[in-house]
Protein backbone atom coordinates (compact mmCIF):
# COMPACT_ATOMS: atom_id res chain seq x y z
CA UNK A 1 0.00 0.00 0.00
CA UNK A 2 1.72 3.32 -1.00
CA UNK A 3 0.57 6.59 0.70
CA UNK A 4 2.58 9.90 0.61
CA UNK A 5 5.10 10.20 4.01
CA UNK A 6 5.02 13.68 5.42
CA UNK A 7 8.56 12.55 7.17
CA UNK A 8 9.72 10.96 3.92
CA UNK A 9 8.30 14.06 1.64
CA UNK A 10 7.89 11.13 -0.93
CA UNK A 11 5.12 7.83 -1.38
CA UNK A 12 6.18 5.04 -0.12
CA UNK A 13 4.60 1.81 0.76
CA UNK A 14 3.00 1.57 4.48
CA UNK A 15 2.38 -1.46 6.54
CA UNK A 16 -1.54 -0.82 7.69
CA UNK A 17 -1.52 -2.66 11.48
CA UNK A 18 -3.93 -2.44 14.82
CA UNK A 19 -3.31 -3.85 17.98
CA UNK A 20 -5.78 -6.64 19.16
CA UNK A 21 -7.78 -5.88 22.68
CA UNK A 22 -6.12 -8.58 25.44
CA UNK A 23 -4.25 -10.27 22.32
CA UNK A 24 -7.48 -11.89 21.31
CA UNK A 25 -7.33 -12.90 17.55
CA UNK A 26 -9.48 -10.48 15.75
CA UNK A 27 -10.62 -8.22 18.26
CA UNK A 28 -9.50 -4.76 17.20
CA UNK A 29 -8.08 -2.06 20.36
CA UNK A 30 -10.05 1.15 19.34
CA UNK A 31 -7.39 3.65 18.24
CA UNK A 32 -4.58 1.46 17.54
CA UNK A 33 -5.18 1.83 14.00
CA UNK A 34 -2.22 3.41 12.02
CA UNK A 35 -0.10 2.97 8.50
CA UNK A 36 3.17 3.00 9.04
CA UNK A 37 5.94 3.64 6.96
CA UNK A 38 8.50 1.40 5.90
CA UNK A 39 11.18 3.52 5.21
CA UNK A 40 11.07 6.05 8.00
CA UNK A 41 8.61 3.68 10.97
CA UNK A 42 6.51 7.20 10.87
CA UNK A 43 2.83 6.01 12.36
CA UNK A 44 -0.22 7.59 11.41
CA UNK A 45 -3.08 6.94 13.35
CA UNK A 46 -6.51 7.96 12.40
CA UNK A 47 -6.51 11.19 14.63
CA UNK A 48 -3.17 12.60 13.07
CA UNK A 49 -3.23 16.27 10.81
CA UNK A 50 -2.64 14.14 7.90
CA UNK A 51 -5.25 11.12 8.45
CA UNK A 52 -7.28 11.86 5.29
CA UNK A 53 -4.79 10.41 2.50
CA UNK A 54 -5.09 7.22 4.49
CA UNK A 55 -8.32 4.43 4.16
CA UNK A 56 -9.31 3.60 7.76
CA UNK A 57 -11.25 0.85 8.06
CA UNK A 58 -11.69 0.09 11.39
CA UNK A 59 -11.29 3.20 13.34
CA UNK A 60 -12.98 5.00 10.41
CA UNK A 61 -14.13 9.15 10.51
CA UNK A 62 -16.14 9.07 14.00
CA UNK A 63 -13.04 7.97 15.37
CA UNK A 64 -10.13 10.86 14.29
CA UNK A 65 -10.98 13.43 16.83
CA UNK A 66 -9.60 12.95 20.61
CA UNK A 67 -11.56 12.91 23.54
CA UNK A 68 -10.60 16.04 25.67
């Protein structure tokens, strides 16, 4: 998957991971969605300035803001 790198100033492929809640197989931890970059290891979760170039799937739009 190739997305542009604000760190890189280039695209470049990303690896698109999530952490699992309690390490239970296919339970997604809410917010631990990210892309991250193989070149640099710059993560990008779904509340960072530069979110919308990326496709998230499971933390999706009503997640990117964060709770104050």
């Amino acid at each position: 998957m190739q997305h542009h790198c604000l760190t890189c100033a280039t695209v470049t492929h990303h690896w698109h991971l999530h952490d699992t809640a309690h390490g239970i197989p296919e339970i997604h931890m809410s917010g631990s969605e990210r892309f991250v970059c193989k070149e640099c290891r710059r993560a990008t979760f779904a509340h960072s300035p530069d979110a919308d170039t990326f496709s998230f799937v499971l933390d999706g739009r009503a997640q990117r803001t964060i709770a104050a």
